[in-house]
C-alpha atoms as a PDB file:
ATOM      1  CA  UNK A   1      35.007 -74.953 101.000  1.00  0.00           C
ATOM      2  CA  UNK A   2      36.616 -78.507 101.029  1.00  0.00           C
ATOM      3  CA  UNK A   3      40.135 -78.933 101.067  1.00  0.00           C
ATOM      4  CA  UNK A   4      42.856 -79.339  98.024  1.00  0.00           C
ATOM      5  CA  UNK A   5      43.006 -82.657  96.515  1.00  0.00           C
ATOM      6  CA  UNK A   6      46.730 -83.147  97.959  1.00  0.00           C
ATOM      7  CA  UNK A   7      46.048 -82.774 101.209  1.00  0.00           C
ATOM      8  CA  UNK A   8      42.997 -85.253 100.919  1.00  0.00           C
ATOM      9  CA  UNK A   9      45.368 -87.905  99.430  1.00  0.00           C
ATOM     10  CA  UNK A  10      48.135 -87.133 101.621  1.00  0.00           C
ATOM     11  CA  UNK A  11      45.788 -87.892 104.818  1.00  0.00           C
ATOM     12  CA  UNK A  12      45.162 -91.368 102.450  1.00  0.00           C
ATOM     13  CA  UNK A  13      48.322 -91.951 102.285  1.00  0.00           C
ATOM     14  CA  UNK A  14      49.689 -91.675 105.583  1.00  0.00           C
ATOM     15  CA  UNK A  15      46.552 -93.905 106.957  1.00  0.00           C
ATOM     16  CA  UNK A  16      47.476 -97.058 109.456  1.00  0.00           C
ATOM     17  CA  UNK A  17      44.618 -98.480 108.512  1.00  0.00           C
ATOM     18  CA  UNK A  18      44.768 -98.328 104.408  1.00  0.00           C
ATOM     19  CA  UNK A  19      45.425-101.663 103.715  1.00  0.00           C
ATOM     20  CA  UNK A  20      47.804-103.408 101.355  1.00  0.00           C
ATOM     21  CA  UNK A  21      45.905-104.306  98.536  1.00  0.00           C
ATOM     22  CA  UNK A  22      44.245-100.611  98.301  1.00  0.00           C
ATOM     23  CA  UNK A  23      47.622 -98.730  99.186  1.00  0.00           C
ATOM     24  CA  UNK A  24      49.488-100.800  95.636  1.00  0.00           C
ATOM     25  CA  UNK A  25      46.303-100.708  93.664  1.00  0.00           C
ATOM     26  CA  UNK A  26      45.553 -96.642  94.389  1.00  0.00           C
ATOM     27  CA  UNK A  27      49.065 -95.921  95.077  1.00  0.00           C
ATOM     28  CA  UNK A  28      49.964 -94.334  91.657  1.00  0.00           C
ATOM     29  CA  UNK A  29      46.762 -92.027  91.749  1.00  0.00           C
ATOM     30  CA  UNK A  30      47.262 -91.129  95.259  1.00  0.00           C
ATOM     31  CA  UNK A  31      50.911 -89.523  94.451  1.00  0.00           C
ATOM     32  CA  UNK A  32      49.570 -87.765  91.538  1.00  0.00           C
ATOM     33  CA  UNK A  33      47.153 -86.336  93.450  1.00  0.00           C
ATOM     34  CA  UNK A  34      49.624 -84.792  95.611  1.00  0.00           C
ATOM     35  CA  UNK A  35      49.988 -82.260  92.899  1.00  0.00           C
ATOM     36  CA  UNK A  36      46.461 -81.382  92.532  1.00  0.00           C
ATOM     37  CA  UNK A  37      45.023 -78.946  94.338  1.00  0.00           C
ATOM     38  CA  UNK A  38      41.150 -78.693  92.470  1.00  0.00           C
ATOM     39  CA  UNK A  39      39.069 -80.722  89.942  1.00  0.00           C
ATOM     40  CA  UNK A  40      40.031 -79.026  87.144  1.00  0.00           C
ATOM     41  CA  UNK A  41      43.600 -79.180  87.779  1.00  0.00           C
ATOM     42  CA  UNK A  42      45.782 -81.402  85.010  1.00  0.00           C
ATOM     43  CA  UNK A  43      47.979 -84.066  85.474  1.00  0.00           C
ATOM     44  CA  UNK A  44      49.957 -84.505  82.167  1.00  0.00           C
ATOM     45  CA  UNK A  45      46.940 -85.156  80.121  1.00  0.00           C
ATOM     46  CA  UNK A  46      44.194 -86.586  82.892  1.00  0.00           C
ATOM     47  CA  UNK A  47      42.339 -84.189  84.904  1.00  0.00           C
ATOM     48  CA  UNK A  48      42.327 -84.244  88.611  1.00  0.00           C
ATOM     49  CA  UNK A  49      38.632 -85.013  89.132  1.00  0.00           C
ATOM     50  CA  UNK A  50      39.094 -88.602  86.663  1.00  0.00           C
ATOM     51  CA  UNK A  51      42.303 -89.317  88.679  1.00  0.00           C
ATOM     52  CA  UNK A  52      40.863 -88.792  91.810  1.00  0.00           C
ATOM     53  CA  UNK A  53      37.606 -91.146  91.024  1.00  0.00           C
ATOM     54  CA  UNK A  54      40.235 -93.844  89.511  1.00  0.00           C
ATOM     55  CA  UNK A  55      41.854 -94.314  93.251  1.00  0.00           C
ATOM     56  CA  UNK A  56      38.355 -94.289  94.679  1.00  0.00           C
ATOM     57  CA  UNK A  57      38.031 -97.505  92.339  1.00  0.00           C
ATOM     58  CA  UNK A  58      40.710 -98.521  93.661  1.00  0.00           C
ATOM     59  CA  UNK A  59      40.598 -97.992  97.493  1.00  0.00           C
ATOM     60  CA  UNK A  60      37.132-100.106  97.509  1.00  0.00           C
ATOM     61  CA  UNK A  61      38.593-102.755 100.002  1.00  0.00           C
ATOM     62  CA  UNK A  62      39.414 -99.571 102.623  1.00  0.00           C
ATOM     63  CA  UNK A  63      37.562 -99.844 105.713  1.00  0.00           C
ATOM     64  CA  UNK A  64      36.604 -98.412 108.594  1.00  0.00           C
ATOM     65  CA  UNK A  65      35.850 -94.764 109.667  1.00  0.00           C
ATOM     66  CA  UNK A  66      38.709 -92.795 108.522  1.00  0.00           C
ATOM     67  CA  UNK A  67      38.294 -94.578 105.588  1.00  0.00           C
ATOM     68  CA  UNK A  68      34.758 -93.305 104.927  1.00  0.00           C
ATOM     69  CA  UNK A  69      35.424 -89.719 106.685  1.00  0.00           C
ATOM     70  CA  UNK A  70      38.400 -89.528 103.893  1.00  0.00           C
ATOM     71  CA  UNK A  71      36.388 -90.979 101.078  1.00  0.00           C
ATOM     72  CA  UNK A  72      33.239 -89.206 101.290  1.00  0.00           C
ATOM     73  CA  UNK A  73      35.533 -85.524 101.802  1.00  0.00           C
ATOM     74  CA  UNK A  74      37.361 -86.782  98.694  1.00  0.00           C
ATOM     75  CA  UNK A  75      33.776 -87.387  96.948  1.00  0.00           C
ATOM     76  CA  UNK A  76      32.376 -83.904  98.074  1.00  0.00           C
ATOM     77  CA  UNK A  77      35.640 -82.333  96.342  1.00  0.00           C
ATOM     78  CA  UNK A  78      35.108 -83.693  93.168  1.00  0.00           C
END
């Protein structure tokens, strides 16, 4: 069982090492996915499964191994 979608991007969000350019580019899907708990969860009219592969478009420049710990988790999720 992988974890709810918030507490993925929350764990994102609160990363040292999620740089500038990824934290304003993914920002906006990050904080709605702190009210989605699965994939099939809505978001106004976007489901939580597109939302959550838009910020991993967008957190492309992330590094390092938190960054692919949190990214893969996030990818196993969806």
């Amino acid at each position: 069982m992988t974890r709810p979608i918030y507490e993925i991007a929350r764990d994102i969000m609160r990363d040292p090492s999620l740089d500038r350019t990824s934290r304003n580019t993914a920002g906006p899907y990050l904080s709605a996915m702190l009210t989605l708990a699965q994939p099939s969860d809505m978001y106004f009219n976007e489901r939580a499964s597109d939302i959550s592969r838009y910020a991993l478009g967008n957190l492309k420049t992330w590094r390092g191994a938190t960054a692919r710990a949190l990214k893969a988790e996030l990818r196993a999720a969806l």
